[in-house]
PDB file of N, CA and C in Angstrom:
ATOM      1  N   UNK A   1      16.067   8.838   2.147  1.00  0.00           N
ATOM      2  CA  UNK A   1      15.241   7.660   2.287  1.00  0.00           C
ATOM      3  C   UNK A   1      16.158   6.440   2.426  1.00  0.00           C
ATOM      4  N   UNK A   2      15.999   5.681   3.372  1.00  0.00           N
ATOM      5  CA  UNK A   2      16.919   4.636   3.893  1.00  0.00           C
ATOM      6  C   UNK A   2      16.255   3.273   3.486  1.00  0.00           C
ATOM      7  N   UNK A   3      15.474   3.113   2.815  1.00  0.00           N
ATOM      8  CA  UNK A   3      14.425   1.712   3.078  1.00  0.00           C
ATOM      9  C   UNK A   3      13.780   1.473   1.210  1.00  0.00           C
ATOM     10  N   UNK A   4      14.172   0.569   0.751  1.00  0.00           N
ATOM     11  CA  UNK A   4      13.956   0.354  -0.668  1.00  0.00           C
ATOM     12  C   UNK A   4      13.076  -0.789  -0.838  1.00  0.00           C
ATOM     13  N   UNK A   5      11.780  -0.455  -1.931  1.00  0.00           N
ATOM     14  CA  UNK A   5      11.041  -1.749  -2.286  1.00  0.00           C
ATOM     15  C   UNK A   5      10.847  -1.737  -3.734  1.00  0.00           C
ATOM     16  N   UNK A   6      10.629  -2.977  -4.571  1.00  0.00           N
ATOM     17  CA  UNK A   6      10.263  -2.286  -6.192  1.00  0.00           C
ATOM     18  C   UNK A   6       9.279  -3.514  -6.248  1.00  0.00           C
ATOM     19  N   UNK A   7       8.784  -3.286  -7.242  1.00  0.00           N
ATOM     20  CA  UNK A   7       7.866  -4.032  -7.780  1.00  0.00           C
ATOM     21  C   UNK A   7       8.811  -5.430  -8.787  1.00  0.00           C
ATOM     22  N   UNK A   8       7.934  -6.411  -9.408  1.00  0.00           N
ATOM     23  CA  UNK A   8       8.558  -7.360  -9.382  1.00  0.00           C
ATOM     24  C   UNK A   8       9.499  -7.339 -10.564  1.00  0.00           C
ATOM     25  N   UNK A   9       9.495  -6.228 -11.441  1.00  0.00           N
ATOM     26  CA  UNK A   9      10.259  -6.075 -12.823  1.00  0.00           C
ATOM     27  C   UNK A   9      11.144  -5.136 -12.529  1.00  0.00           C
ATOM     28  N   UNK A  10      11.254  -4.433 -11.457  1.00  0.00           N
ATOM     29  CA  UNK A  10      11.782  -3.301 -11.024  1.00  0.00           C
ATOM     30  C   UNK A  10      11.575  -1.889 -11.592  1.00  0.00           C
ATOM     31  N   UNK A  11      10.632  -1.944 -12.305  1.00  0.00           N
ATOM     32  CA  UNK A  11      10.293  -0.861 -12.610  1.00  0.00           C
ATOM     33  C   UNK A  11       9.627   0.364 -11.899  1.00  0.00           C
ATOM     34  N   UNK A  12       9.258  -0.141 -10.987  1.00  0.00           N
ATOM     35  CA  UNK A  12       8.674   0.822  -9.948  1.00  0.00           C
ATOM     36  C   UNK A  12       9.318   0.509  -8.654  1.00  0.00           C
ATOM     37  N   UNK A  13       9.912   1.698  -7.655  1.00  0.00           N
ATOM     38  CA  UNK A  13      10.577   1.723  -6.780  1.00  0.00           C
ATOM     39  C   UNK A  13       9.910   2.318  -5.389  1.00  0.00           C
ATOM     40  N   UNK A  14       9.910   2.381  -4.426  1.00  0.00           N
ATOM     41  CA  UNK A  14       9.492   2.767  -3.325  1.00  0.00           C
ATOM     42  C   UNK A  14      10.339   2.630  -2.195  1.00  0.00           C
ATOM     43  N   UNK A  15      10.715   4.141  -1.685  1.00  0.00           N
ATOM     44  CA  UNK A  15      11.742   4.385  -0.702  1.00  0.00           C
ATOM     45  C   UNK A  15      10.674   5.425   0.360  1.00  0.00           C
ATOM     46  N   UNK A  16      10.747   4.698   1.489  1.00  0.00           N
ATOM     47  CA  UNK A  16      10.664   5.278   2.663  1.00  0.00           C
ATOM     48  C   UNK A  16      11.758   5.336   3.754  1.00  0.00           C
ATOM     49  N   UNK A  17      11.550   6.285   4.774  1.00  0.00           N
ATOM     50  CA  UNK A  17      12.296   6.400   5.538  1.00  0.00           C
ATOM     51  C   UNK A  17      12.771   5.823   6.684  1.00  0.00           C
ATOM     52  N   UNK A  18      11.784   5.368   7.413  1.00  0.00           N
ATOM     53  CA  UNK A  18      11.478   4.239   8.434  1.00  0.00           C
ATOM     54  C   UNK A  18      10.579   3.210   8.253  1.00  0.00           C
ATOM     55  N   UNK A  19      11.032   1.844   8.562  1.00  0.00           N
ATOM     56  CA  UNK A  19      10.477   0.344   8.450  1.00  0.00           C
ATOM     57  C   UNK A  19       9.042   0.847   8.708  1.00  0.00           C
ATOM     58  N   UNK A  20       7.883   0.033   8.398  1.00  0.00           N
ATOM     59  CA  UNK A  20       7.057  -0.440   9.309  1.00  0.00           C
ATOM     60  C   UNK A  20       6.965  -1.053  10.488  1.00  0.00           C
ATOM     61  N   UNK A  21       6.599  -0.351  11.328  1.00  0.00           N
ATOM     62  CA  UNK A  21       5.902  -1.074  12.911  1.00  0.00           C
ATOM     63  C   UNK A  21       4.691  -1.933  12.820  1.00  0.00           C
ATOM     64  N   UNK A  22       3.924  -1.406  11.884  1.00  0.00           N
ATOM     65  CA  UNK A  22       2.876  -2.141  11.434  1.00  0.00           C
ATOM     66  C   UNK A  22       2.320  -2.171  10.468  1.00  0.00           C
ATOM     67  N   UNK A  23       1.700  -3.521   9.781  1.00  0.00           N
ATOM     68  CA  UNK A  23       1.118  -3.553   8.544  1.00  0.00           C
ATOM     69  C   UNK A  23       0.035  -4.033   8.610  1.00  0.00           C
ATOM     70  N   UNK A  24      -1.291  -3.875   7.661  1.00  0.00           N
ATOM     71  CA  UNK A  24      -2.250  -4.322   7.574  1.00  0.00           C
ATOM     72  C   UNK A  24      -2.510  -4.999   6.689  1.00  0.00           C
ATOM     73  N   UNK A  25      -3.256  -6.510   6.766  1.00  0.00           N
ATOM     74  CA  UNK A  25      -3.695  -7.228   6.409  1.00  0.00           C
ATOM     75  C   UNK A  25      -5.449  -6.870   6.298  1.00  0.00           C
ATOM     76  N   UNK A  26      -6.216  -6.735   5.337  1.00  0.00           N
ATOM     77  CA  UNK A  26      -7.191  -6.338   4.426  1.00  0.00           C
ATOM     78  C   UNK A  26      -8.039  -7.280   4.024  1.00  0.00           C
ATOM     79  N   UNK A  27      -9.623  -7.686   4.335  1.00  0.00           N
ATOM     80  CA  UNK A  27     -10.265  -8.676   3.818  1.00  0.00           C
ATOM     81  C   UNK A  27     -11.075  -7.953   2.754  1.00  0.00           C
ATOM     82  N   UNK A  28     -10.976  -6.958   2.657  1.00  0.00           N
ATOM     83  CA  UNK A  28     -12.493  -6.359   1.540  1.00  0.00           C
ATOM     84  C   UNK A  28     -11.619  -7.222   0.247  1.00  0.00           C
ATOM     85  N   UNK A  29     -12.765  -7.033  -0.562  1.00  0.00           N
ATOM     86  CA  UNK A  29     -12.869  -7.470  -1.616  1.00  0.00           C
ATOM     87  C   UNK A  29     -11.581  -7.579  -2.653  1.00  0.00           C
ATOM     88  N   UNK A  30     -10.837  -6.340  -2.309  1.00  0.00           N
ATOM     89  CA  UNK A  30      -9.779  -5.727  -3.534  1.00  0.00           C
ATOM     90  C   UNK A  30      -8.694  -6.368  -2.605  1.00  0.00           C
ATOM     91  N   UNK A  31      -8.569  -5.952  -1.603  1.00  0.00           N
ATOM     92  CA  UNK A  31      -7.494  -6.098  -1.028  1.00  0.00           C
ATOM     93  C   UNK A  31      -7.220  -7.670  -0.833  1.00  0.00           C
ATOM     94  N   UNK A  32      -8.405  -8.401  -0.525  1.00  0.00           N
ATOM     95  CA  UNK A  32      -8.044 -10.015  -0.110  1.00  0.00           C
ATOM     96  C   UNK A  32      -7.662 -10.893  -1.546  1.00  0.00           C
ATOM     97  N   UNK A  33      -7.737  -9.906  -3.117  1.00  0.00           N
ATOM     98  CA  UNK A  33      -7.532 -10.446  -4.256  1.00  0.00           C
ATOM     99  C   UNK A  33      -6.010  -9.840  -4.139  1.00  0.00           C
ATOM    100  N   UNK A  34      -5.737  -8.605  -4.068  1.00  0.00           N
ATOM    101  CA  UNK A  34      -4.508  -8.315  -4.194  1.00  0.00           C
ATOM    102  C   UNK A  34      -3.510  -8.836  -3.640  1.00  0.00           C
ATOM    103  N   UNK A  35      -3.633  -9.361  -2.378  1.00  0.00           N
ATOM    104  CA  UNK A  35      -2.690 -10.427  -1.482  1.00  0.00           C
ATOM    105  C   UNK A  35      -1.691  -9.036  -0.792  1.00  0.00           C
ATOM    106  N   UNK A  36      -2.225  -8.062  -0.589  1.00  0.00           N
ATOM    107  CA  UNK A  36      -1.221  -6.561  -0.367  1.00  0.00           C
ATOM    108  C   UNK A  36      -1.053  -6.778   1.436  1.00  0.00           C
ATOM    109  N   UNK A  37       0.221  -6.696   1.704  1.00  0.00           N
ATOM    110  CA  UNK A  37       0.039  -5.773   3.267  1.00  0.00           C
ATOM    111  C   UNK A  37       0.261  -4.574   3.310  1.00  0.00           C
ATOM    112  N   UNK A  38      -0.509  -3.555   3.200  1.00  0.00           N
ATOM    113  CA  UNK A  38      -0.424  -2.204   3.948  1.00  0.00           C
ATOM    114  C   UNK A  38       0.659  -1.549   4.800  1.00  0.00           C
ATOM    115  N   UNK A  39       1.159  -1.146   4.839  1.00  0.00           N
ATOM    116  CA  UNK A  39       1.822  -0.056   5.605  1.00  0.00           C
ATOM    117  C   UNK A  39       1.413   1.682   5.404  1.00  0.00           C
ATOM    118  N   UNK A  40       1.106   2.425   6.188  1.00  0.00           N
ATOM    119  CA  UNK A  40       0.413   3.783   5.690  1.00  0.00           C
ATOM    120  C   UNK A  40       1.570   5.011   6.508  1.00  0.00           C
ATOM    121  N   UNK A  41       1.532   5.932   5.192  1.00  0.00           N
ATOM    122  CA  UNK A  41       2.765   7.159   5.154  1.00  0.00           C
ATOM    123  C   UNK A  41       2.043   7.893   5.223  1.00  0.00           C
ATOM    124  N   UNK A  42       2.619   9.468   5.265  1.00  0.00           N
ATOM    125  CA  UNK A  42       2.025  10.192   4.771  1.00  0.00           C
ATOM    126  C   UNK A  42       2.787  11.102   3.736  1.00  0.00           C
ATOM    127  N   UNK A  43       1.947  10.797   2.723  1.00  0.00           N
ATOM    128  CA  UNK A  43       2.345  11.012   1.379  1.00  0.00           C
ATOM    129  C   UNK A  43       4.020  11.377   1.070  1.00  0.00           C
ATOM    130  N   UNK A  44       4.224  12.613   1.758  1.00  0.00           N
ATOM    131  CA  UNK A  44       5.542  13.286   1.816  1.00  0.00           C
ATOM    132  C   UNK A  44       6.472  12.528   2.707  1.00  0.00           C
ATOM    133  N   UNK A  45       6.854  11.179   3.007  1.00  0.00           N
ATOM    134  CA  UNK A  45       7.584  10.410   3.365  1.00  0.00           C
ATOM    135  C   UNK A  45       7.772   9.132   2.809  1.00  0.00           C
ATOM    136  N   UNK A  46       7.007   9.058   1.676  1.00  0.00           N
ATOM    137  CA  UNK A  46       7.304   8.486   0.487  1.00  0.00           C
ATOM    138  C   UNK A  46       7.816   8.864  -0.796  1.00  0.00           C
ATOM    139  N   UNK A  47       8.633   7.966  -1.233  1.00  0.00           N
ATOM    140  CA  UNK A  47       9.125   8.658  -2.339  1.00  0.00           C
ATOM    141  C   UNK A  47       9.106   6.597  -3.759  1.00  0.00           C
ATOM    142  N   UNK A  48       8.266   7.482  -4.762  1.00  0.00           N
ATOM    143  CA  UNK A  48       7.749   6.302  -5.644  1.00  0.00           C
ATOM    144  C   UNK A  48       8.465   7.374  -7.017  1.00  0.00           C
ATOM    145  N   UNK A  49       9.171   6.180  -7.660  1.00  0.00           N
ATOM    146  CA  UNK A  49      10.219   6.446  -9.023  1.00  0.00           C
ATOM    147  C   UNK A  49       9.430   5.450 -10.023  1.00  0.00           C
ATOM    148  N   UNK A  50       8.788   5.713 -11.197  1.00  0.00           N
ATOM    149  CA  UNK A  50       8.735   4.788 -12.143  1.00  0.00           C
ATOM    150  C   UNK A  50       7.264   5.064 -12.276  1.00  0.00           C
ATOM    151  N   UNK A  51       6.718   4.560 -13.542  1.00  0.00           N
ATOM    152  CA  UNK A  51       5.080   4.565 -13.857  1.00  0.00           C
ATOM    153  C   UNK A  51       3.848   3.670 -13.438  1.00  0.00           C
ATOM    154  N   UNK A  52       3.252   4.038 -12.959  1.00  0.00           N
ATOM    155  CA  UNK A  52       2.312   2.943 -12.807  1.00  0.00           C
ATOM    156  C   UNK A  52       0.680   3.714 -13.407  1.00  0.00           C
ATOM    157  N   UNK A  53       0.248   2.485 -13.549  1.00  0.00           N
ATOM    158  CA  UNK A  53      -1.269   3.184 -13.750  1.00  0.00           C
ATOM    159  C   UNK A  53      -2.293   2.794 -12.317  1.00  0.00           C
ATOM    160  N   UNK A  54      -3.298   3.018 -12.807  1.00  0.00           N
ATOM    161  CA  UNK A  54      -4.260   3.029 -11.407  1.00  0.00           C
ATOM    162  C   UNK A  54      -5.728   2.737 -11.893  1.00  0.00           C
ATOM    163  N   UNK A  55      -6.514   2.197 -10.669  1.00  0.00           N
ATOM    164  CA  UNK A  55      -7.346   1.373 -10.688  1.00  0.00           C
ATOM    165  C   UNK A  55      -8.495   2.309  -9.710  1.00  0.00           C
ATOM    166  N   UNK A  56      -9.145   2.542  -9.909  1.00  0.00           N
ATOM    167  CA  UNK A  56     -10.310   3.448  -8.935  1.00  0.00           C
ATOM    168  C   UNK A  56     -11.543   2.496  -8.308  1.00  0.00           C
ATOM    169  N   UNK A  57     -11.961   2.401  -7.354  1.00  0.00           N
ATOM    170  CA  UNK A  57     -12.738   1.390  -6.968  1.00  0.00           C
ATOM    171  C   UNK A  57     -13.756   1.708  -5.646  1.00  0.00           C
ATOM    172  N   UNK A  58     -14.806   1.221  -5.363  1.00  0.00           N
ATOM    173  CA  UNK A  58     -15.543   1.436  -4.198  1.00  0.00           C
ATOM    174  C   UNK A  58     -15.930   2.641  -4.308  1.00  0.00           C
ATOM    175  N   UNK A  59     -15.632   3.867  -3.160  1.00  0.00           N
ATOM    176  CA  UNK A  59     -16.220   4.281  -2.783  1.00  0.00           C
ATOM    177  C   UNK A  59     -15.533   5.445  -3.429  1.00  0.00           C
ATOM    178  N   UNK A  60     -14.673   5.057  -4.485  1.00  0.00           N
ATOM    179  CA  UNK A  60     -14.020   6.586  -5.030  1.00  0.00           C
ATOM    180  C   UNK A  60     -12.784   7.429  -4.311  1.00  0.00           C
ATOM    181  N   UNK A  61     -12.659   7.348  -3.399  1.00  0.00           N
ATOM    182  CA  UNK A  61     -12.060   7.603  -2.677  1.00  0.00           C
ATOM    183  C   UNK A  61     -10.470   7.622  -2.641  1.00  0.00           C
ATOM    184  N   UNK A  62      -9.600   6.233  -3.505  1.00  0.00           N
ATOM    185  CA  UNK A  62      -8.588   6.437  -3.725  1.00  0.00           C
ATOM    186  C   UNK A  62      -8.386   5.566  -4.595  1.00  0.00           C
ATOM    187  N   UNK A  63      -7.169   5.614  -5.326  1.00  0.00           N
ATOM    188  CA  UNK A  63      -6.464   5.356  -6.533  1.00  0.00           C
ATOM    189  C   UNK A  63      -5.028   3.682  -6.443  1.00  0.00           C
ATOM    190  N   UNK A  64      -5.980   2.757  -6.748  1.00  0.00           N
ATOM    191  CA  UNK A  64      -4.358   1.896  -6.139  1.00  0.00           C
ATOM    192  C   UNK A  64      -3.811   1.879  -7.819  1.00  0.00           C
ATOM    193  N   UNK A  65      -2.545   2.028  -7.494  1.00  0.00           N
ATOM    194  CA  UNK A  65      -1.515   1.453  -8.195  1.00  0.00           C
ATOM    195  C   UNK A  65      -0.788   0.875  -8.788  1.00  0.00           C
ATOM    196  N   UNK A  66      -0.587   0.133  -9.805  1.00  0.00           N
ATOM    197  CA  UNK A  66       0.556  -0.760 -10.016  1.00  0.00           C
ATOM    198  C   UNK A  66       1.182  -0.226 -11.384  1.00  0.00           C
ATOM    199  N   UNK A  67       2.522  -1.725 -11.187  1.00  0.00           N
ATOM    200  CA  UNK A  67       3.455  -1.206 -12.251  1.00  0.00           C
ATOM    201  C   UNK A  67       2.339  -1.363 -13.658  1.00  0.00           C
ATOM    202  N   UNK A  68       3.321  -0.300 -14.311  1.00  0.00           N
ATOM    203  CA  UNK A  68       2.914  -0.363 -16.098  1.00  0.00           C
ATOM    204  C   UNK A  68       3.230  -1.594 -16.547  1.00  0.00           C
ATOM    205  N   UNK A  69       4.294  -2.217 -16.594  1.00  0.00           N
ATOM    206  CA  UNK A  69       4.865  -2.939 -17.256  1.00  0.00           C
ATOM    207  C   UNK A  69       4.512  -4.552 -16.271  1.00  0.00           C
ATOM    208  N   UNK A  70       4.785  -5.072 -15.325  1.00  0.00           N
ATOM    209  CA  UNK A  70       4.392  -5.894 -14.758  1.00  0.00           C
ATOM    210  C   UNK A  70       3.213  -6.614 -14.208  1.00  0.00           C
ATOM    211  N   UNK A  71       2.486  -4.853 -13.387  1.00  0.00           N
ATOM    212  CA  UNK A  71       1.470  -5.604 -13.055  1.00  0.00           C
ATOM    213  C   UNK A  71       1.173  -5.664 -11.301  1.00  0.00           C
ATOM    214  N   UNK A  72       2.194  -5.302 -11.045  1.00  0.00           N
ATOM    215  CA  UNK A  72       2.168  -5.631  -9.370  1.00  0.00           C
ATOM    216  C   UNK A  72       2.012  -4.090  -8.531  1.00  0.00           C
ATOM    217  N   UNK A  73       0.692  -4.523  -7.545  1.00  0.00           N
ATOM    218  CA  UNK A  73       0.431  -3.642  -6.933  1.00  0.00           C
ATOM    219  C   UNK A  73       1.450  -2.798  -6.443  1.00  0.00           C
ATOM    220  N   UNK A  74       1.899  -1.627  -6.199  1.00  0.00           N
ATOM    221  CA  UNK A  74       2.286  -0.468  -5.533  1.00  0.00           C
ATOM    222  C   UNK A  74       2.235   0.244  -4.308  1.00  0.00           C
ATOM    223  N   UNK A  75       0.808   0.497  -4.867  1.00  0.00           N
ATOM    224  CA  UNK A  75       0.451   1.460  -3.492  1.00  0.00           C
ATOM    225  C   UNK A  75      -0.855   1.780  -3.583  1.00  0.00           C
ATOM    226  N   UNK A  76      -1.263   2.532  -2.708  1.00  0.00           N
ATOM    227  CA  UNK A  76      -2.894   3.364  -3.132  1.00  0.00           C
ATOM    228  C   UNK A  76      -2.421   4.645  -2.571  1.00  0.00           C
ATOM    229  N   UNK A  77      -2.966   5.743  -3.417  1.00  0.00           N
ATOM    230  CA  UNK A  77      -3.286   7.658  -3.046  1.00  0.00           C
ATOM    231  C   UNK A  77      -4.743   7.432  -2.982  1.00  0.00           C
ATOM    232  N   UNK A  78      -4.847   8.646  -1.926  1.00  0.00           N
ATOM    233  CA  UNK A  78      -5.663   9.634  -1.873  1.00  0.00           C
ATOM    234  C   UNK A  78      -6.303   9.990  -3.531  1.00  0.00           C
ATOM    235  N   UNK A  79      -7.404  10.361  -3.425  1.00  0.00           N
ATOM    236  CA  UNK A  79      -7.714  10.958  -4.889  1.00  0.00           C
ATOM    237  C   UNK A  79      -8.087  12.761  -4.143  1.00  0.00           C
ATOM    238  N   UNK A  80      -7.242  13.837  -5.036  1.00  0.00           N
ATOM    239  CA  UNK A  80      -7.243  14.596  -4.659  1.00  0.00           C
ATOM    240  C   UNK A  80      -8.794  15.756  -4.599  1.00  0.00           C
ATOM    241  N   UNK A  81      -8.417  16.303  -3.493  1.00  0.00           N
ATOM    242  CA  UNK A  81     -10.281  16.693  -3.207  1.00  0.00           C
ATOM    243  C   UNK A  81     -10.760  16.562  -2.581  1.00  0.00           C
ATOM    244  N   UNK A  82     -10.782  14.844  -2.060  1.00  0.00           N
ATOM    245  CA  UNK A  82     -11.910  13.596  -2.165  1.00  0.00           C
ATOM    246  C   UNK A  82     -11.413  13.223  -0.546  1.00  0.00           C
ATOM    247  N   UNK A  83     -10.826  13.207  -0.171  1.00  0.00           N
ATOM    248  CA  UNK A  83     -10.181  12.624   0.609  1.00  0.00           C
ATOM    249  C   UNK A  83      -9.379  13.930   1.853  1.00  0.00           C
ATOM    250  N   UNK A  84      -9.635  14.013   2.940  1.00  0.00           N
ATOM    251  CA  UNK A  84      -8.519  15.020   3.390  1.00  0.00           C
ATOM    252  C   UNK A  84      -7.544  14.801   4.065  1.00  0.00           C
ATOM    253  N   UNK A  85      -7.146  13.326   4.312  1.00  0.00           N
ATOM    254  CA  UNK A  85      -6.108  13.228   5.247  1.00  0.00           C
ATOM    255  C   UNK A  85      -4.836  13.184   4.212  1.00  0.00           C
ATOM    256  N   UNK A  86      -3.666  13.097   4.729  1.00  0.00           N
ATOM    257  CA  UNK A  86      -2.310  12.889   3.739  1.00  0.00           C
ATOM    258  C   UNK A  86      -1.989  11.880   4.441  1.00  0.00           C
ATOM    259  N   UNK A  87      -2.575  10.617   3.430  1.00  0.00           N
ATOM    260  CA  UNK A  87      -2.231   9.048   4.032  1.00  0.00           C
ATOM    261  C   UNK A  87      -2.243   8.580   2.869  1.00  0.00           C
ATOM    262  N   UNK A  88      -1.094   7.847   2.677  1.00  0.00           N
ATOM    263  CA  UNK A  88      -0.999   6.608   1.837  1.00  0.00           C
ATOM    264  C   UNK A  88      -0.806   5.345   1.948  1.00  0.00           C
ATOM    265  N   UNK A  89      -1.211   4.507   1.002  1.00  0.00           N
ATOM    266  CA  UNK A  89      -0.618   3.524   1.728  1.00  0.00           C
ATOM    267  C   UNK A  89       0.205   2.735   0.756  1.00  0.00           C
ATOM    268  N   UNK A  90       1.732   1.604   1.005  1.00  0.00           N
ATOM    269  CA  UNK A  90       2.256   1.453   0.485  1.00  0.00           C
ATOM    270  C   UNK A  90       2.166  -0.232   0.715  1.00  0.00           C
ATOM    271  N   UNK A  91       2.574  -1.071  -0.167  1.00  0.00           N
ATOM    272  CA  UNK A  91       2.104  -2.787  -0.375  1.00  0.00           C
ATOM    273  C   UNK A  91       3.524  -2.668   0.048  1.00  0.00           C
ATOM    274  N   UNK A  92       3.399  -3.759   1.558  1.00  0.00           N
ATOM    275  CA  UNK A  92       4.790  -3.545   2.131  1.00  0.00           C
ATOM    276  C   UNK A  92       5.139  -4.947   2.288  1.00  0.00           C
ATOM    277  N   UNK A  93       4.173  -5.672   1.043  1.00  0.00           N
ATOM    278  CA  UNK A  93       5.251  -7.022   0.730  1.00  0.00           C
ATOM    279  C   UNK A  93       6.316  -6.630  -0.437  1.00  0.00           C
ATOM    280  N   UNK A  94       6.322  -5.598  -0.897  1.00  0.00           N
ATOM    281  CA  UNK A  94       7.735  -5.306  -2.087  1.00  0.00           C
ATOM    282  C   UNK A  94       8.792  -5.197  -1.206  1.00  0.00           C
ATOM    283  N   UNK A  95       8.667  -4.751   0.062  1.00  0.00           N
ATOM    284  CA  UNK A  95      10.068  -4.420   0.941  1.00  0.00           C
ATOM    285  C   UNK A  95      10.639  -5.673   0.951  1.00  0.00           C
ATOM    286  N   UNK A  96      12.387  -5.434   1.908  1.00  0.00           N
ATOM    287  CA  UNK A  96      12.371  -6.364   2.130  1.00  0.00           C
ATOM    288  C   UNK A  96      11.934  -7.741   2.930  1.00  0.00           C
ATOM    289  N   UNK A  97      12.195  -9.216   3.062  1.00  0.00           N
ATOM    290  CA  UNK A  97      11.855  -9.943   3.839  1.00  0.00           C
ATOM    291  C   UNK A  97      12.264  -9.577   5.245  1.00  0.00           C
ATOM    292  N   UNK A  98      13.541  -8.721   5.508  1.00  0.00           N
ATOM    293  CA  UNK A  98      14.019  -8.433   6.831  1.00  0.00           C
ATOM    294  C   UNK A  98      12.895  -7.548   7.667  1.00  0.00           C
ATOM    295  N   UNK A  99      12.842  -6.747   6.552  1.00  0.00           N
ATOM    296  CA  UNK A  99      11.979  -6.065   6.861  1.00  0.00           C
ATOM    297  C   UNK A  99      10.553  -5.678   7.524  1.00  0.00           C
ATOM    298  N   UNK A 100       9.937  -6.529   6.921  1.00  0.00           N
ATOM    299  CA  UNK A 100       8.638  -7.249   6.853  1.00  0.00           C
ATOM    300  C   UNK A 100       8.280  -7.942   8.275  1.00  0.00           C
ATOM    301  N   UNK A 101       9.483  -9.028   8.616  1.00  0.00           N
ATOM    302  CA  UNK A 101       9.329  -9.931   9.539  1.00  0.00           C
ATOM    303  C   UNK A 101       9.611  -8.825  10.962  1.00  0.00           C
ATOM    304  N   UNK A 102       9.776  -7.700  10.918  1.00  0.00           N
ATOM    305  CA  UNK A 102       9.826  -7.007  12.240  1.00  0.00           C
ATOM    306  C   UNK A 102       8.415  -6.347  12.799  1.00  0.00           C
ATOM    307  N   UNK A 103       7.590  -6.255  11.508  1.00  0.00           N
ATOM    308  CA  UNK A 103       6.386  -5.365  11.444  1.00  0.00           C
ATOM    309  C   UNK A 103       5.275  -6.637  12.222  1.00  0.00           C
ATOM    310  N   UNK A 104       4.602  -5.643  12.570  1.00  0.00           N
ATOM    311  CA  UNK A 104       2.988  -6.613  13.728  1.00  0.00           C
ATOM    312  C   UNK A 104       2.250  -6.219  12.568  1.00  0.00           C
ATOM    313  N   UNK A 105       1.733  -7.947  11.626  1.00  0.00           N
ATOM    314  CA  UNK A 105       0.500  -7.690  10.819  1.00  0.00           C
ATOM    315  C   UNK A 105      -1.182  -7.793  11.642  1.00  0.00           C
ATOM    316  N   UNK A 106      -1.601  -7.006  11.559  1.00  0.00           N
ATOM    317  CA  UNK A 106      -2.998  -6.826  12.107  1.00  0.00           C
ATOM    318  C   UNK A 106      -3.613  -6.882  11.092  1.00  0.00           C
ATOM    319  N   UNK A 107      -5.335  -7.972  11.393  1.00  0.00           N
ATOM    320  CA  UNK A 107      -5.991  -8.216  10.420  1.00  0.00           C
ATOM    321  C   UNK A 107      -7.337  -7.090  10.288  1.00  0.00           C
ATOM    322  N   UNK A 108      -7.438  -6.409   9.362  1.00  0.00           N
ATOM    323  CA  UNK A 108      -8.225  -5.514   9.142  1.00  0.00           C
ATOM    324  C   UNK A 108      -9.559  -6.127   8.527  1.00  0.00           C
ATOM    325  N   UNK A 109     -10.881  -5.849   9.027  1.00  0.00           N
ATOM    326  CA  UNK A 109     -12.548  -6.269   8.366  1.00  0.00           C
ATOM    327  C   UNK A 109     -13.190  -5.559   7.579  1.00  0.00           C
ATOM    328  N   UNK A 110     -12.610  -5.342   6.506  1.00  0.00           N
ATOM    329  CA  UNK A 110     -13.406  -4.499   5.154  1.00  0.00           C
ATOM    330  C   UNK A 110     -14.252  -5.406   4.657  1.00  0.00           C
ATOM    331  N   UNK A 111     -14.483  -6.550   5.150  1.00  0.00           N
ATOM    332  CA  UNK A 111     -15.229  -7.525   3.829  1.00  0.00           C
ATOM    333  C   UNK A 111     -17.164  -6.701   4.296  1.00  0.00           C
ATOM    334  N   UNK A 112     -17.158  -6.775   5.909  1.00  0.00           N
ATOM    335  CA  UNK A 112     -18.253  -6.494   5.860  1.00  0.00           C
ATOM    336  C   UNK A 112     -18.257  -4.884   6.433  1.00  0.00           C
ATOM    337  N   UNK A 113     -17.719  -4.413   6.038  1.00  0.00           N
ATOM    338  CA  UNK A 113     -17.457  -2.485   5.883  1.00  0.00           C
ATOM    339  C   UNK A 113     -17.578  -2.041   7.169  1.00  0.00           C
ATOM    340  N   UNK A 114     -17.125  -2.621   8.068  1.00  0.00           N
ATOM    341  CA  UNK A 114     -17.025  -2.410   9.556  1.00  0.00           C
ATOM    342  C   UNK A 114     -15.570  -1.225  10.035  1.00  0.00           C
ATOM    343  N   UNK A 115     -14.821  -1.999   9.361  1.00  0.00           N
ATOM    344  CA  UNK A 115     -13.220  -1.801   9.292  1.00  0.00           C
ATOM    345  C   UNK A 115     -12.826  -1.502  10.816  1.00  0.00           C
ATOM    346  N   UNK A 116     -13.073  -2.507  11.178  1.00  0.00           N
ATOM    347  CA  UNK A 116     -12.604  -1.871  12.471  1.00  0.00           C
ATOM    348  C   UNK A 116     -11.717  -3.544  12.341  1.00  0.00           C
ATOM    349  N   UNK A 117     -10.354  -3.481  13.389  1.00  0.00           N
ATOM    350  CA  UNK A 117      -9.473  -4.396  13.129  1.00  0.00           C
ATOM    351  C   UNK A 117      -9.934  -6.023  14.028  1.00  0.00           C
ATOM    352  N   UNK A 118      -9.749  -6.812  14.021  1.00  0.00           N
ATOM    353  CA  UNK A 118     -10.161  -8.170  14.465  1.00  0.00           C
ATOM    354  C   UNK A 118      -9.409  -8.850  15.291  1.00  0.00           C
ATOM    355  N   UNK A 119      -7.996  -7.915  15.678  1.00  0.00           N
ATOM    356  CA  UNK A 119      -7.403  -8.564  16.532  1.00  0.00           C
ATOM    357  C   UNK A 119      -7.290  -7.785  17.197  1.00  0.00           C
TER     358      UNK A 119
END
């Protein structure tokens, strides 16, 4: 894994392999509080070191993340079962700023459950 992000105490780490090309920007409810951009893996090309707990919400469907100790979002899983794709997604403002500024943010419409993207 070539690509390092942590959360803001460093307690939680997140290494992927390749940058984002693209990230998503999120209006539903959770996401436009969380201030998160998206980037989505699949599962087994992520690699997350450290504890976090998790937050279950909507439609059940998946599990977001954050540190134990801090507080700052992570990521969201799949909840197993529930879900069949192997997609995750990872808050790809922990990466770096270099990083970040290469990726195309696209604005995503969850507020009114459309989700289809707006740009």
């Amino acid at each position: 894994m070539a690509i390092e992000g942590s959360c803001h105490c460093g307690a939680v780490k997140i290494e992927i392999a390749e940058a984002p090309v693209q990230v998503t920007s999120c209006n539903c409810s959770i996401c436009r509080r969380l201030g998160t951009l998206w980037a989505y893996y699949p599962s087994t090309k992520v690699r997350i070191v450290g504890d976090t707990a998790t937050y279950r919400w909507g439609d059940k469907t998946i599990d977001f993340h954050h540190c134990a100790r801090c507080g700052i979002t992570t990521h969201w899983s799949p909840i197993a079962g529930v879900r069949g794709e192997d997609r995750m997604g990872i808050n790809a403002r922990l990466l770096g700023d270099e990083v970040l500024a290469r990726a195309r943010v696209r604005r995503l419409d969850g507020a009114n459950e459309n989700w289809s993207y707006l740009d």
